[in-house]
C-alpha atoms as a PDB file:
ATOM      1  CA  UNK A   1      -5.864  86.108 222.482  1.00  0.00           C
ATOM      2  CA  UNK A   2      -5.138  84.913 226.206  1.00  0.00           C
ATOM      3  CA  UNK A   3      -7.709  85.194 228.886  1.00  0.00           C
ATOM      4  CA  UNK A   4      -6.228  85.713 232.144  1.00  0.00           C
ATOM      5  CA  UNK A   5      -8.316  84.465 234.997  1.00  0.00           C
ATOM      6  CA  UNK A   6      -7.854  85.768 238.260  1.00  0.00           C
ATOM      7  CA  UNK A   7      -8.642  83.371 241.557  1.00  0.00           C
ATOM      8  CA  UNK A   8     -11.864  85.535 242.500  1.00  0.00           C
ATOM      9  CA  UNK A   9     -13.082  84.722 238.991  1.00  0.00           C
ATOM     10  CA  UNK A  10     -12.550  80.978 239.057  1.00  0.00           C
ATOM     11  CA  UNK A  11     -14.506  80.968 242.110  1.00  0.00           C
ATOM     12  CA  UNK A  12     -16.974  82.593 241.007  1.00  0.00           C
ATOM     13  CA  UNK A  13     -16.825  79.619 238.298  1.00  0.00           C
ATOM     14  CA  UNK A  14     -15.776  76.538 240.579  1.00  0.00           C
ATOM     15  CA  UNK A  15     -17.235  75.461 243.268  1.00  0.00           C
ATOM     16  CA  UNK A  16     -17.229  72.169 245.427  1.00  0.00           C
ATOM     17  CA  UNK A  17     -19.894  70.504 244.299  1.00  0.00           C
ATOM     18  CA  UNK A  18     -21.835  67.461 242.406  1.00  0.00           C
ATOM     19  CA  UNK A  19     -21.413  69.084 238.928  1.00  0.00           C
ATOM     20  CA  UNK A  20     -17.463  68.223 239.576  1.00  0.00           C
ATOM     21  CA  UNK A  21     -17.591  64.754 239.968  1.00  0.00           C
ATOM     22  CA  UNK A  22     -18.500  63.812 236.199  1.00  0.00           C
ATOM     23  CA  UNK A  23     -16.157  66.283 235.538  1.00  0.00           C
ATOM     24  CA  UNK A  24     -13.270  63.918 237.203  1.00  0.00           C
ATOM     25  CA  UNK A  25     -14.993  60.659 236.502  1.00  0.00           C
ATOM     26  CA  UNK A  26     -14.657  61.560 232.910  1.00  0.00           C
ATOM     27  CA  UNK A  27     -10.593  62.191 233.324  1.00  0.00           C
ATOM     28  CA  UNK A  28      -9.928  59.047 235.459  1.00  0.00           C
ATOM     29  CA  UNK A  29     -11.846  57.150 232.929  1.00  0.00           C
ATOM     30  CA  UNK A  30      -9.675  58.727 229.610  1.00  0.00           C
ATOM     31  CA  UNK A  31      -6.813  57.689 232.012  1.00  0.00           C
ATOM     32  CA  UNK A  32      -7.436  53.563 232.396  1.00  0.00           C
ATOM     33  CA  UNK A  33      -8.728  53.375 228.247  1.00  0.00           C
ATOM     34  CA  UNK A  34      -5.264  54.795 227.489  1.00  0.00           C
ATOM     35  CA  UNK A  35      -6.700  58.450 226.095  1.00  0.00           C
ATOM     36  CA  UNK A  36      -4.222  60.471 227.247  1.00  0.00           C
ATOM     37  CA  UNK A  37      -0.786  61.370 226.840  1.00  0.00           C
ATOM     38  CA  UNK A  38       0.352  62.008 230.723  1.00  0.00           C
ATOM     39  CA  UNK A  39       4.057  62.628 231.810  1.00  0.00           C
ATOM     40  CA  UNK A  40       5.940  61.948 234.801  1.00  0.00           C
ATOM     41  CA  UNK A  41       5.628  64.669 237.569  1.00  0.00           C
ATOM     42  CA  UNK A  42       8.321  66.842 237.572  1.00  0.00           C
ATOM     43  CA  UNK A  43       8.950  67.917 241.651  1.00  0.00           C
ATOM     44  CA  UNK A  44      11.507  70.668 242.850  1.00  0.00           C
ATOM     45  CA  UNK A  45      11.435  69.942 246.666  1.00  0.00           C
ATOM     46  CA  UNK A  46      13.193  73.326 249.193  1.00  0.00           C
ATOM     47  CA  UNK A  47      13.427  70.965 251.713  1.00  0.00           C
ATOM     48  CA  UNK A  48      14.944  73.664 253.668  1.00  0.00           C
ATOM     49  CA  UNK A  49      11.471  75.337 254.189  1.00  0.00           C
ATOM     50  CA  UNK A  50       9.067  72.052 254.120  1.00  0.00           C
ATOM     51  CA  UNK A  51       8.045  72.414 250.696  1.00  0.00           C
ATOM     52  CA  UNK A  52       7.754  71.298 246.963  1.00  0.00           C
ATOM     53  CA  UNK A  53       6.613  72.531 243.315  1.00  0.00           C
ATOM     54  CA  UNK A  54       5.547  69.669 241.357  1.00  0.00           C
ATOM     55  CA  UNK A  55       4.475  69.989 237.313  1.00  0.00           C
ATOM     56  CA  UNK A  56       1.809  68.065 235.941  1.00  0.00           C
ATOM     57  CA  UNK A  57      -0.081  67.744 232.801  1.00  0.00           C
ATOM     58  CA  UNK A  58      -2.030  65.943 230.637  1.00  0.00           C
ATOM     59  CA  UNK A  59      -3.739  65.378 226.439  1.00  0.00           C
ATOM     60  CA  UNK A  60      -6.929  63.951 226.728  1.00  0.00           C
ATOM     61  CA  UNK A  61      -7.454  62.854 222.881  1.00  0.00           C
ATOM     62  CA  UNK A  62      -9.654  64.538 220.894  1.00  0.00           C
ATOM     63  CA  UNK A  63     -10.077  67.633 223.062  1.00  0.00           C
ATOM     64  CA  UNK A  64      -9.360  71.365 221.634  1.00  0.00           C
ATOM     65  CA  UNK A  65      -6.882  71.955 224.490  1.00  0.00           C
ATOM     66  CA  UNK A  66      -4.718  70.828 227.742  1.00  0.00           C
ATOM     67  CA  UNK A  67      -3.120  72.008 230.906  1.00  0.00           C
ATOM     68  CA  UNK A  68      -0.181  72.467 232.180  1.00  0.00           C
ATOM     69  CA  UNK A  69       0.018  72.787 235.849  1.00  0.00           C
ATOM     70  CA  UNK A  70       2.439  74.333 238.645  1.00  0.00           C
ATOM     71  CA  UNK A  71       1.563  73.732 242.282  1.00  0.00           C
ATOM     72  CA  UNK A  72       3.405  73.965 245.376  1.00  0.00           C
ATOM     73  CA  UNK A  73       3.071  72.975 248.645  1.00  0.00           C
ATOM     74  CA  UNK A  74       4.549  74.436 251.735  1.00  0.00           C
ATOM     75  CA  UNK A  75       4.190  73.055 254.731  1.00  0.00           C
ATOM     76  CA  UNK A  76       4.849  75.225 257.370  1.00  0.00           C
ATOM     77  CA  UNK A  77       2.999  77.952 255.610  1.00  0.00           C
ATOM     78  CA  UNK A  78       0.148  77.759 258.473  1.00  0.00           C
ATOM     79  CA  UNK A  79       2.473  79.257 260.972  1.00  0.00           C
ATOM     80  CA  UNK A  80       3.077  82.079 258.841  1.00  0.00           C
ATOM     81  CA  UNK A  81      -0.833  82.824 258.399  1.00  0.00           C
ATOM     82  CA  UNK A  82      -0.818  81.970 254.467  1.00  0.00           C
ATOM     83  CA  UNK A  83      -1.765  78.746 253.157  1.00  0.00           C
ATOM     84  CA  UNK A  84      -0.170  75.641 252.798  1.00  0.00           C
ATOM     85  CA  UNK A  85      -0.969  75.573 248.797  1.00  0.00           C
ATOM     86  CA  UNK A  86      -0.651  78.097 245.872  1.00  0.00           C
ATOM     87  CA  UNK A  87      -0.246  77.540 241.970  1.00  0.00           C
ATOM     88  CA  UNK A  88      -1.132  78.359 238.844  1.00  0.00           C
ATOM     89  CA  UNK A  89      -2.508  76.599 235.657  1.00  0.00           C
ATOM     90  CA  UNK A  90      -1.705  77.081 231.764  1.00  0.00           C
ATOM     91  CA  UNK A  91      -4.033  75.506 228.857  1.00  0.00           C
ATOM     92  CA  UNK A  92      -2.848  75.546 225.926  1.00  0.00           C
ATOM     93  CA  UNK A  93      -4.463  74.924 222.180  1.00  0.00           C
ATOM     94  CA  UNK A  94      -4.266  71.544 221.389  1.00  0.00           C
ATOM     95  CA  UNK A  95      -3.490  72.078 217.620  1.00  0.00           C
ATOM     96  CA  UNK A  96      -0.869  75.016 217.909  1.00  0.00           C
ATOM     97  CA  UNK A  97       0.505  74.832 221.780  1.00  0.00           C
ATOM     98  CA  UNK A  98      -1.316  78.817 221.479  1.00  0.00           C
ATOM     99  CA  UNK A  99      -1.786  80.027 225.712  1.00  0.00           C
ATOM    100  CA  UNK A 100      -5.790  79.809 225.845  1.00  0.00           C
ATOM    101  CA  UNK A 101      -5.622  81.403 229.205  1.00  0.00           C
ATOM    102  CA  UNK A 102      -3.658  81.456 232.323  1.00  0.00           C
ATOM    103  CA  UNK A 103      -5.873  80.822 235.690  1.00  0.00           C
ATOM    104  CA  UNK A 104      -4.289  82.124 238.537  1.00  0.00           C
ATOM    105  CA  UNK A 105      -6.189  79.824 240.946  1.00  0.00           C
ATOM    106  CA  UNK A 106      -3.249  80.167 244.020  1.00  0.00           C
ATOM    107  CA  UNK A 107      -3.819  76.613 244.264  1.00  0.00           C
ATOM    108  CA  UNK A 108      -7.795  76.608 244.115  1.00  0.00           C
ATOM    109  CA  UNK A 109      -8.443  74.386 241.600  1.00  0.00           C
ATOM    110  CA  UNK A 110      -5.931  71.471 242.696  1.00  0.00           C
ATOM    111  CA  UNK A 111      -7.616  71.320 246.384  1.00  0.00           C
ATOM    112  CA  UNK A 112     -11.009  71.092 244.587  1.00  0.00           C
ATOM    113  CA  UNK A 113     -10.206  68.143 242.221  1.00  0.00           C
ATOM    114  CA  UNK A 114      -8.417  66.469 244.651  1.00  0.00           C
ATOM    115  CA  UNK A 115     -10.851  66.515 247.216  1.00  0.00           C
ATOM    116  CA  UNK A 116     -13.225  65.711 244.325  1.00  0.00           C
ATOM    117  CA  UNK A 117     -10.877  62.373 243.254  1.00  0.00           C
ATOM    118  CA  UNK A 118     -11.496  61.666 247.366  1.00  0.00           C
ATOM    119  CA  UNK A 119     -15.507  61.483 247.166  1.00  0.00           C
ATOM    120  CA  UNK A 120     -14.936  59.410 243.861  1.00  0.00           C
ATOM    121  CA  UNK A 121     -12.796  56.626 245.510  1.00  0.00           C
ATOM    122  CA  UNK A 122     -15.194  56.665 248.112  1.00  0.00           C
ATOM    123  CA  UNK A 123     -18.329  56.657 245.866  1.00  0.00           C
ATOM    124  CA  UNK A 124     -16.909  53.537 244.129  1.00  0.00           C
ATOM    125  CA  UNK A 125     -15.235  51.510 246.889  1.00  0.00           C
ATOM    126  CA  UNK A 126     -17.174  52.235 250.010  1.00  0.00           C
ATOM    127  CA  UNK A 127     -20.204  50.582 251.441  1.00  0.00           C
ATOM    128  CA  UNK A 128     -22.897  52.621 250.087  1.00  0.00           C
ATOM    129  CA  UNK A 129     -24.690  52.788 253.884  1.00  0.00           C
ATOM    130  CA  UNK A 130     -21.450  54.553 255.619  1.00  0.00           C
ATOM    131  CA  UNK A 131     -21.691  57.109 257.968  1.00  0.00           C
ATOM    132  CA  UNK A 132     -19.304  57.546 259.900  1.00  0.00           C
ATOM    133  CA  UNK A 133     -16.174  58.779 258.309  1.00  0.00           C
ATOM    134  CA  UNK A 134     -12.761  59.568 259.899  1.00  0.00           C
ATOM    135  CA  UNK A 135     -10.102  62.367 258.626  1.00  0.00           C
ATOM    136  CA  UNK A 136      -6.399  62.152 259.525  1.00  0.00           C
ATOM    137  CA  UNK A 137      -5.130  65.615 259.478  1.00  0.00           C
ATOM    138  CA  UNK A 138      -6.305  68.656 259.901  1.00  0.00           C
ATOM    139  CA  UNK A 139      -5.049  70.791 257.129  1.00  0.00           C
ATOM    140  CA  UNK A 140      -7.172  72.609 254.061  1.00  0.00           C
ATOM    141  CA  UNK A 141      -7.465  68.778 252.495  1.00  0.00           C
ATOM    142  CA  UNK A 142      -8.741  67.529 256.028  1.00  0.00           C
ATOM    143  CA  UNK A 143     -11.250  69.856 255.094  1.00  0.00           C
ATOM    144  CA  UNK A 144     -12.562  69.551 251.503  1.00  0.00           C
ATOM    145  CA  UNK A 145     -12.132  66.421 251.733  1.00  0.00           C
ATOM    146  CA  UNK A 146     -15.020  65.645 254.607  1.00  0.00           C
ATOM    147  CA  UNK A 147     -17.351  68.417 252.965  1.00  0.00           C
ATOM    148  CA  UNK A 148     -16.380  66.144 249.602  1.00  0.00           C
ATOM    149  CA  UNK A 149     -17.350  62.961 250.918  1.00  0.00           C
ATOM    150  CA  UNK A 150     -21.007  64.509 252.237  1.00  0.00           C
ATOM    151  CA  UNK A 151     -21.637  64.859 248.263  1.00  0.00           C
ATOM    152  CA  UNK A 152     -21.287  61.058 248.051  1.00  0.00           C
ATOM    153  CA  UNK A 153     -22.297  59.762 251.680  1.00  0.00           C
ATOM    154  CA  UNK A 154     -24.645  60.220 254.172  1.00  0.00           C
ATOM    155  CA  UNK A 155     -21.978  60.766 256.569  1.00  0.00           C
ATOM    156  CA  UNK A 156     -23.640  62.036 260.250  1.00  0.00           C
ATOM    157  CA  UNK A 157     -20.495  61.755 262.261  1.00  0.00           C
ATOM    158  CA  UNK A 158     -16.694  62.569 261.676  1.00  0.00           C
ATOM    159  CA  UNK A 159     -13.837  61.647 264.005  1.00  0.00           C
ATOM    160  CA  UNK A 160     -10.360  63.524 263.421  1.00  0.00           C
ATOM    161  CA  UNK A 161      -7.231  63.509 264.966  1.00  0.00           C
ATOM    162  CA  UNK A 162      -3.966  65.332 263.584  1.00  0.00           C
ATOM    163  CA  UNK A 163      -0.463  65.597 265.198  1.00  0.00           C
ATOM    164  CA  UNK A 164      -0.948  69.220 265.636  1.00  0.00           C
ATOM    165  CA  UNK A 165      -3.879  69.587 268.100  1.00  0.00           C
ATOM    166  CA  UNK A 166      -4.070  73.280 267.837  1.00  0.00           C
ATOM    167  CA  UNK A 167      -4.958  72.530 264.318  1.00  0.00           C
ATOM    168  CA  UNK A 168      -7.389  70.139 265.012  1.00  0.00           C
ATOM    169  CA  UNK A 169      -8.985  72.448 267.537  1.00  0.00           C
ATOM    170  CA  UNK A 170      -9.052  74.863 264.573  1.00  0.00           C
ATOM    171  CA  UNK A 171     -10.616  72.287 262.293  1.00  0.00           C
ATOM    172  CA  UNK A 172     -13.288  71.838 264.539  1.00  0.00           C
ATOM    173  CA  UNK A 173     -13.891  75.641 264.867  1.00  0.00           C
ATOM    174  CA  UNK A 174     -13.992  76.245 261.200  1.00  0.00           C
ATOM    175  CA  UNK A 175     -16.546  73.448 260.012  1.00  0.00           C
ATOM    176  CA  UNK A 176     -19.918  74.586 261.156  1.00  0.00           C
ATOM    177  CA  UNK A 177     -21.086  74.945 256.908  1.00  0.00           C
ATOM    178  CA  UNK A 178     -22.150  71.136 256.911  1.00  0.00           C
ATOM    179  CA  UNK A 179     -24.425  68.627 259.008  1.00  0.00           C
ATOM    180  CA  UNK A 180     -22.018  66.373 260.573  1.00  0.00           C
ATOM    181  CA  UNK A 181     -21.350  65.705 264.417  1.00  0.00           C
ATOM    182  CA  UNK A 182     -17.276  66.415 265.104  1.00  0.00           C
ATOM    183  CA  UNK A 183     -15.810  64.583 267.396  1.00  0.00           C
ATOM    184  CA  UNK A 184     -11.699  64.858 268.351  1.00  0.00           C
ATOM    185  CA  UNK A 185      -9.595  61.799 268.765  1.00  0.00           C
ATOM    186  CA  UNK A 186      -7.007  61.302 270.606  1.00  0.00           C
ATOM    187  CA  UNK A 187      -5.390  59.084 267.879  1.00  0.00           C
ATOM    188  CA  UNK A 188      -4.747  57.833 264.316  1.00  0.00           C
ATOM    189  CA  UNK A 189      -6.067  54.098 265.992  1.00  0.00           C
ATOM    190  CA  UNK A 190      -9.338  55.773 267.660  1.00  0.00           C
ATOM    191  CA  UNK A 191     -10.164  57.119 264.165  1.00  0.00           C
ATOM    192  CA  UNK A 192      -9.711  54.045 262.541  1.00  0.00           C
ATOM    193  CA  UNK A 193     -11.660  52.298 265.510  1.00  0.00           C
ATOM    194  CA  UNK A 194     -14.745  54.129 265.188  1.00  0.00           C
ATOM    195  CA  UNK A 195     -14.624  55.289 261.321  1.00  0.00           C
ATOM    196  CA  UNK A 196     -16.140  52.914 258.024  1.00  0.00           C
ATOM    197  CA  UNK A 197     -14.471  55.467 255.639  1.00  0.00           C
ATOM    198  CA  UNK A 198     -10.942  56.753 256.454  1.00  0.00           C
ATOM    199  CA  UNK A 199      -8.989  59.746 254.419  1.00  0.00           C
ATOM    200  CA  UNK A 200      -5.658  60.092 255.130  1.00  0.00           C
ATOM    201  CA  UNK A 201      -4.588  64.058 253.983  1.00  0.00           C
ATOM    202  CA  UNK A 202      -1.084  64.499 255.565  1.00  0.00           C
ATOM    203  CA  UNK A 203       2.568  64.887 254.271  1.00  0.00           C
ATOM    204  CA  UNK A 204       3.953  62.332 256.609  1.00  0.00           C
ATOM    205  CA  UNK A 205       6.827  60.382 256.207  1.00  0.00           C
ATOM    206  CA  UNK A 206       6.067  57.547 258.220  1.00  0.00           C
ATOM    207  CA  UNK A 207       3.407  55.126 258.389  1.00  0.00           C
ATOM    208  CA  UNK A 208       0.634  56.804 260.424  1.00  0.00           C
ATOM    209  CA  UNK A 209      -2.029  53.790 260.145  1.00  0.00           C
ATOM    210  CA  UNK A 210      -0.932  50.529 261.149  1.00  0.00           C
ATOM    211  CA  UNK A 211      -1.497  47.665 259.092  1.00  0.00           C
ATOM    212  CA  UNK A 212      -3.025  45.486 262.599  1.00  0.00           C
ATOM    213  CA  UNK A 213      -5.869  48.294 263.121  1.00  0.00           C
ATOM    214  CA  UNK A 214      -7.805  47.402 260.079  1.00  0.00           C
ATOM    215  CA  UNK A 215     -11.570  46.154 260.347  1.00  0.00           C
ATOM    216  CA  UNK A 216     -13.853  44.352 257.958  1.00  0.00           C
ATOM    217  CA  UNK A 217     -15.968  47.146 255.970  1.00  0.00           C
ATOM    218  CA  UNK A 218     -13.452  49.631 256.227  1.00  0.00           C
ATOM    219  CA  UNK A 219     -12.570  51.723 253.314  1.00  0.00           C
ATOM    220  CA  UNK A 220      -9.378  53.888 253.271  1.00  0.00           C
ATOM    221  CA  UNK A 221      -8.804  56.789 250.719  1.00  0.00           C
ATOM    222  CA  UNK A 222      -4.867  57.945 251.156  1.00  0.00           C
ATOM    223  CA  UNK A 223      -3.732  61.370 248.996  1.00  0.00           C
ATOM    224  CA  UNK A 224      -1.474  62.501 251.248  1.00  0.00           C
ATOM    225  CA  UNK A 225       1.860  60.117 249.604  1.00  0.00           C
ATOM    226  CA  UNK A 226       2.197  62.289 246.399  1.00  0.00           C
ATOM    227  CA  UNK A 227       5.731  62.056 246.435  1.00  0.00           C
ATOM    228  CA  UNK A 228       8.709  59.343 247.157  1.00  0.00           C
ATOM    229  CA  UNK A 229       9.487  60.222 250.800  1.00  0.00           C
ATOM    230  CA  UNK A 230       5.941  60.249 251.630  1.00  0.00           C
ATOM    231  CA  UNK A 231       4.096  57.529 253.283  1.00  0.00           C
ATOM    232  CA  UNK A 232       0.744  57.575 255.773  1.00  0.00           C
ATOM    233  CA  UNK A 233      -0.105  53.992 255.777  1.00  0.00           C
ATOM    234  CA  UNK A 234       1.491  50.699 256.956  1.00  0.00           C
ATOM    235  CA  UNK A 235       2.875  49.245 253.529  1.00  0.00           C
ATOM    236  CA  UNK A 236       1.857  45.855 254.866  1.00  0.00           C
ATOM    237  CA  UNK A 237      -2.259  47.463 254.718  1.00  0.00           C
ATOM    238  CA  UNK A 238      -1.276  46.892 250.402  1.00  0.00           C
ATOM    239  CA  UNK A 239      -1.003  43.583 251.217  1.00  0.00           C
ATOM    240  CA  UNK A 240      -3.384  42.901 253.277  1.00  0.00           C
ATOM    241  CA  UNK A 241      -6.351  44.719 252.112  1.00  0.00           C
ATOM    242  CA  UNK A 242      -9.062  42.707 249.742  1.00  0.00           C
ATOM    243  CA  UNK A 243      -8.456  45.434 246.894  1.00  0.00           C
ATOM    244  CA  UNK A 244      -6.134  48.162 246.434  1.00  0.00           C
ATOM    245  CA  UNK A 245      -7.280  51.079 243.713  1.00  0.00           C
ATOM    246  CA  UNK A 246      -4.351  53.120 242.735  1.00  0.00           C
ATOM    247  CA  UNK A 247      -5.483  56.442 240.606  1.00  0.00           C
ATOM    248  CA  UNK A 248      -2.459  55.858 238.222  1.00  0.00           C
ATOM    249  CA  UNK A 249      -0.641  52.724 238.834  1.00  0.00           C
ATOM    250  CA  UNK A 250       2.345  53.897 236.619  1.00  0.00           C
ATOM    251  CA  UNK A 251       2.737  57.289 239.628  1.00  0.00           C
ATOM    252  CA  UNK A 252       1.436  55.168 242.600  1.00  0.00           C
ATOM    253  CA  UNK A 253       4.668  52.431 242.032  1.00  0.00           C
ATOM    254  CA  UNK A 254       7.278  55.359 242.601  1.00  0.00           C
ATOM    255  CA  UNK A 255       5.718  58.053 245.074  1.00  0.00           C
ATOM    256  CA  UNK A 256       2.429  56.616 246.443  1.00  0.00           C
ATOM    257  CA  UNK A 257       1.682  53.899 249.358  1.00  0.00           C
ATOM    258  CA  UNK A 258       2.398  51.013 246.892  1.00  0.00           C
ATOM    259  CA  UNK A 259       5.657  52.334 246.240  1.00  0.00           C
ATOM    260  CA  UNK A 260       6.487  51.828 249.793  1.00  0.00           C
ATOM    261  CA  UNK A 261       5.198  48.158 249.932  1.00  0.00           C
ATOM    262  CA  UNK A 262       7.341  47.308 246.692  1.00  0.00           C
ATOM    263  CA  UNK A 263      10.293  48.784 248.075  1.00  0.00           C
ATOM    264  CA  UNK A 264      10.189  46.572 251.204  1.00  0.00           C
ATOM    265  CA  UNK A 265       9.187  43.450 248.886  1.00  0.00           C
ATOM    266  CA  UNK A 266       5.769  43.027 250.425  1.00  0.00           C
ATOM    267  CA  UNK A 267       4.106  42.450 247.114  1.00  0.00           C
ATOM    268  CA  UNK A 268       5.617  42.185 244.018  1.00  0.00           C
ATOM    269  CA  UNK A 269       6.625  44.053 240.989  1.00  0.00           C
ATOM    270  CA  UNK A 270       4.533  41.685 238.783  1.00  0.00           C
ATOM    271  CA  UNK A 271       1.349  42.383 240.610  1.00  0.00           C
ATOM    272  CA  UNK A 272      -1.713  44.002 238.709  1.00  0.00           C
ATOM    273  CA  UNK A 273      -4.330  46.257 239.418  1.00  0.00           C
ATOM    274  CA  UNK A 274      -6.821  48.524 237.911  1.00  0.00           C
ATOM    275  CA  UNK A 275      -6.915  51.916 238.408  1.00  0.00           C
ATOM    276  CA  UNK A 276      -9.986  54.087 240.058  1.00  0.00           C
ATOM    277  CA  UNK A 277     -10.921  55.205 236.066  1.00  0.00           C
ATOM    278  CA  UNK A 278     -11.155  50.984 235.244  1.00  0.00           C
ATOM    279  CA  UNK A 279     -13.613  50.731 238.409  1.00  0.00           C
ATOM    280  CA  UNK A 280     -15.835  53.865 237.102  1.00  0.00           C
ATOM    281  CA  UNK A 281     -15.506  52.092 233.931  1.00  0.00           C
ATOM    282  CA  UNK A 282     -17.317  48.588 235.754  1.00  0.00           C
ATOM    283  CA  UNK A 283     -18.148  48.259 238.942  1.00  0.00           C
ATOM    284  CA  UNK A 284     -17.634  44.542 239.493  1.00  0.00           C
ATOM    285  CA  UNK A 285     -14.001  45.704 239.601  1.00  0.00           C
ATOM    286  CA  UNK A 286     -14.868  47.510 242.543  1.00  0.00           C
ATOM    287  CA  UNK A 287     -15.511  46.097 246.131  1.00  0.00           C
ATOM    288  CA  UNK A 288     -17.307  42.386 246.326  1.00  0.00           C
ATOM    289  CA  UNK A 289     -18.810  42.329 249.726  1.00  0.00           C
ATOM    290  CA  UNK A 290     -19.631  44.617 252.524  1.00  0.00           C
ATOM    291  CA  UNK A 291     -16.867  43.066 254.854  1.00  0.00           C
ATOM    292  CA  UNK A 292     -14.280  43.952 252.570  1.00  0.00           C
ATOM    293  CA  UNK A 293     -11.249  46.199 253.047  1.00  0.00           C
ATOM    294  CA  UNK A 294     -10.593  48.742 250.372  1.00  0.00           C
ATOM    295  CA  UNK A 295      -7.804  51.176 250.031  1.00  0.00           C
ATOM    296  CA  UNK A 296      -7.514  53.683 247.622  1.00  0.00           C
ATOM    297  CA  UNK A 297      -4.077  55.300 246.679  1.00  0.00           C
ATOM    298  CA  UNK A 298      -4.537  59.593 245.230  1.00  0.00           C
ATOM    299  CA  UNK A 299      -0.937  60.667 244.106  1.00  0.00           C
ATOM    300  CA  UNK A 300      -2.704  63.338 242.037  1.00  0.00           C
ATOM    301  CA  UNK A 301      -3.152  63.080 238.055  1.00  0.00           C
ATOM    302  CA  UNK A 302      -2.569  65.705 235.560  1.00  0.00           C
ATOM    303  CA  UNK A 303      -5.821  64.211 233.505  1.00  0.00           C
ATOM    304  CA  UNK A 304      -7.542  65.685 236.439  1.00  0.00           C
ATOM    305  CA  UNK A 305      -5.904  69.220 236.214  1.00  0.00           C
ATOM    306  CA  UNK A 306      -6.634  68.900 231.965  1.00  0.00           C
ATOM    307  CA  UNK A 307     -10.541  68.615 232.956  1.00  0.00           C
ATOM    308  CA  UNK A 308     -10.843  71.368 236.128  1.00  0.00           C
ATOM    309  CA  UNK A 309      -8.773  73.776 233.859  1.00  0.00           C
ATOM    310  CA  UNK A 310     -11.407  73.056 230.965  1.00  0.00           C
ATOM    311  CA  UNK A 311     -14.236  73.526 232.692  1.00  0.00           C
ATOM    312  CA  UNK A 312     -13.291  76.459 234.676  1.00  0.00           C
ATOM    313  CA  UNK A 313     -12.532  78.264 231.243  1.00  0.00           C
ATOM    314  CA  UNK A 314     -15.515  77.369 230.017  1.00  0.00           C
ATOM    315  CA  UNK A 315     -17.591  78.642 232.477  1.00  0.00           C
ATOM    316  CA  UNK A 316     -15.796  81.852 232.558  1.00  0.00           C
ATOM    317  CA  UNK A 317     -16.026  82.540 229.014  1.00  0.00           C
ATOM    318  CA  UNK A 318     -19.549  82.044 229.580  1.00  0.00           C
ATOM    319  CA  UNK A 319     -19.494  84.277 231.645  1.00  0.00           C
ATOM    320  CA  UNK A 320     -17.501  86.780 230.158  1.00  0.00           C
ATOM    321  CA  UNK A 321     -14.768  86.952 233.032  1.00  0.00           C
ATOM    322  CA  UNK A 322     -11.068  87.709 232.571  1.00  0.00           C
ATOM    323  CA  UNK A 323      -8.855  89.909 230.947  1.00  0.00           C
ATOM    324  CA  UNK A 324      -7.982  89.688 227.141  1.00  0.00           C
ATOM    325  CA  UNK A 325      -3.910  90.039 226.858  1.00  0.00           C
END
């Protein structure tokens, strides 16, 4: 028997919340004690249209099942009136491969752990009295990830600036759910000037964040570089920051900000460092004084897609949603 889940029933399952983030901690944790079985992503990019379709998945040990996820990401979908996102997830029995149940989130469930993975790395690496937070974009990321980071921070005032300022007007129009003063920038540099916590949550190619902008105290959380040609930040900030957190070190040396920095020879091949699940894991791995600089690197994890997926299908067999097929 497969349950088919439609997206109106995983909401009614999923929502943005502080029941998520153990849900995530758990999978980054799995991840850095070597628990899981995680291949490379596999990404079709139709460059033609400003898109991709990556794969991911993930076996945490010992669990009854996994997923098997297929996103895509379209770009230019905004101008059409559709969004940018849309996908699907698979989980499958552990023991026989047997389809549990397909969820047909259109995407859903990868913006909510992802924006989730964004209040962890700030949770963990940010000074625990920041308020003011900064987004760069202004896409449906820019989004869950500032209602994200309310779950974790007292944050009273967000500054955000995107290339696109008819999105950013747009932005501004469509947060009025949570407590926060806006307030539009007229640059990637004002953001950073003003902002303790910074998420980066665009597809850019080039460095939008220059390494000479940052500030003692300031923590940065970049998930837009999720693939090779991607880049937000300076690849000199990996250098220069106090600690750099990647969410999987083995993904963030070929498609995230580090992969940039290695490329150019700015740090070496031979450096370490632990992953976001290792600083859940202890905290004195995390940031060691309040004027440090922290930078967190989100390339997106299948672990994370393995846990949603679970606890979606959970909940909705609790509930008794879905169709039997």
């Amino acid at each position: 028997m497969t349950i088919v889940l439609q997206s109106e029933d995983i909401k009614k399952c999923v929502e943005l919340n502080e029941q998520l983030i153990p849900v995530i901690e758990d999978a980054f944790k799995n991840l850095a004690q070597g628990k899981t079985t995680m291949p490379p992503i596999l990404r079709l990019d139709i460059e033609k249209y400003h898109g991709e379709s990556d794969v991911k998945a993930a076996y945490i040990e010992g669990l009854d099942s996994y997923a098997i996820k297929i996103a895509s990401g379209f770009f230019n979908n905004p101008k059409l009136g559709i969004p940018s996102s849309n996908g699907l997830m698979i989980l499958l029995d552990s023991q026989t491969g047997v389809i549990k149940s397909v969820l047909l989130d259109k995407g859903y469930l990868t913006d909510v752990r992802t924006a989730i993975a964004g209040a962890i790395a700030s949770k963990y690496l940010s000074n625990y009295d920041s308020t003011k937070a900064g987004i760069i974009g202004a896409g449906i990321q820019a989004k869950l990830q500032l209602e994200a980071l309310t779950l974790v921070r007292k944050i009273n005032t967000a500054y955000i600036w995107s290339r696109d300022s008819t999105k950013t007007k747009k932005f501004v129009e469509e947060i009025n759910n949570l407590n926060v003063n806006l307030e539009v920038c007229s640059s990637a540099e004002e953001v950073l000037r003003k902002s303790e916590i910074v998420v980066t949550t665009t597809p850019s190619k080039s460095p939008l964040i220059k390494s000479d902008w940052l500030k003692k105290g300031l923590h940065i959380t970049a998930m837009g570089s999720d693939a090779e040609q991607k880049n937000e930040l300076d690849p000199l900030i990996i250098k220069q920051c106090d600690l750099y957190v990647p969410d999987s070190l083995s993904q963030t040396t070929i498609l995230g900000e580090l992969h940039h920095a290695l490329e150019k020879n700015i740090v070496s091949s031979d450096n370490t460092y632990d992953e976001l699940g290792n600083v859940i894991l202890d905290s004195n791995l995390g940031r060691k004084s309040k004027d440090d600089i922290t930078i967190c690197d989100l390339t997106g994890t299948g672990v994370q897609d393995t846990a949603i997926a679970r606890y979606t299908f959970n909940l909705a067999l609790k509930k008794k949603l879905g169709i039997e097929v």
